[in-house]
Protein backbone atom coordinates (compact mmCIF):
# COMPACT_ATOMS: atom_id res chain seq x y z
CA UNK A 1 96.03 114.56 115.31
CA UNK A 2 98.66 112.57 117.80
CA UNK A 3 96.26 111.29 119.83
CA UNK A 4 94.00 109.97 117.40
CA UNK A 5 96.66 108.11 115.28
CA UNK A 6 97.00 104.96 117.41
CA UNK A 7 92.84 104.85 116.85
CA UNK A 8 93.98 105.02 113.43
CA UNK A 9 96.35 102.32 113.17
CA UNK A 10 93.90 100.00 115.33
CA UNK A 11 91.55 100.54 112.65
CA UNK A 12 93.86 100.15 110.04
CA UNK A 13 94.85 96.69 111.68
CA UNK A 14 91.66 95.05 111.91
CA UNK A 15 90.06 96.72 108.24
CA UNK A 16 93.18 94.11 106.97
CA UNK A 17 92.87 91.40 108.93
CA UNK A 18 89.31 91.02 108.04
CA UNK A 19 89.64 91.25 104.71
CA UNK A 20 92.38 88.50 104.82
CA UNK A 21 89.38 86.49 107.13
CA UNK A 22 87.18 87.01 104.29
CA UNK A 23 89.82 86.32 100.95
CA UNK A 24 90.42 83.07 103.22
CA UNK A 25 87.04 81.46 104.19
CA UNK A 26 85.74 82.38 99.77
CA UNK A 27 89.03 80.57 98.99
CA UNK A 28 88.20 77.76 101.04
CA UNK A 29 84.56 77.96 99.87
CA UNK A 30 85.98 77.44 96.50
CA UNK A 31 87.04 74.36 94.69
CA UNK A 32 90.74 74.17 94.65
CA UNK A 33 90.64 73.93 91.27
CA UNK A 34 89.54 77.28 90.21
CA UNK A 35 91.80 80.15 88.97
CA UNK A 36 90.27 82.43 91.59
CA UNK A 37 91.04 80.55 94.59
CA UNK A 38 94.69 79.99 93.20
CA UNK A 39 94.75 83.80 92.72
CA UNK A 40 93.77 84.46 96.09
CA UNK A 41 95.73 82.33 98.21
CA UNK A 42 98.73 83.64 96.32
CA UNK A 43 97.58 87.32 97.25
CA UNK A 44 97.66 85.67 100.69
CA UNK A 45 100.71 84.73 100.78
């Protein structure tokens, strides 16, 4: 289990960063306008 939890942490890392990738570039797809977008890039930040 020791050895494996840095693999896990890695993992763990880049599962989040692309999901804040992909919250980013449908915010930016959407008008600034909307509700969503607004929504998201508060989630964001």
């Amino acid at each position: 289990m020791e050895p494996r939890r840095p693999l896990l942490v890695f993992l763990a890392a880049l599962t989040v960063v692309g999901m804040h990738a992909i919250v980013t570039r449908s915010a930016a797809a959407l008008p600034p306008a909307s509700t969503s977008s607004a929504r998201a890039r508060r989630l964001v930040n």
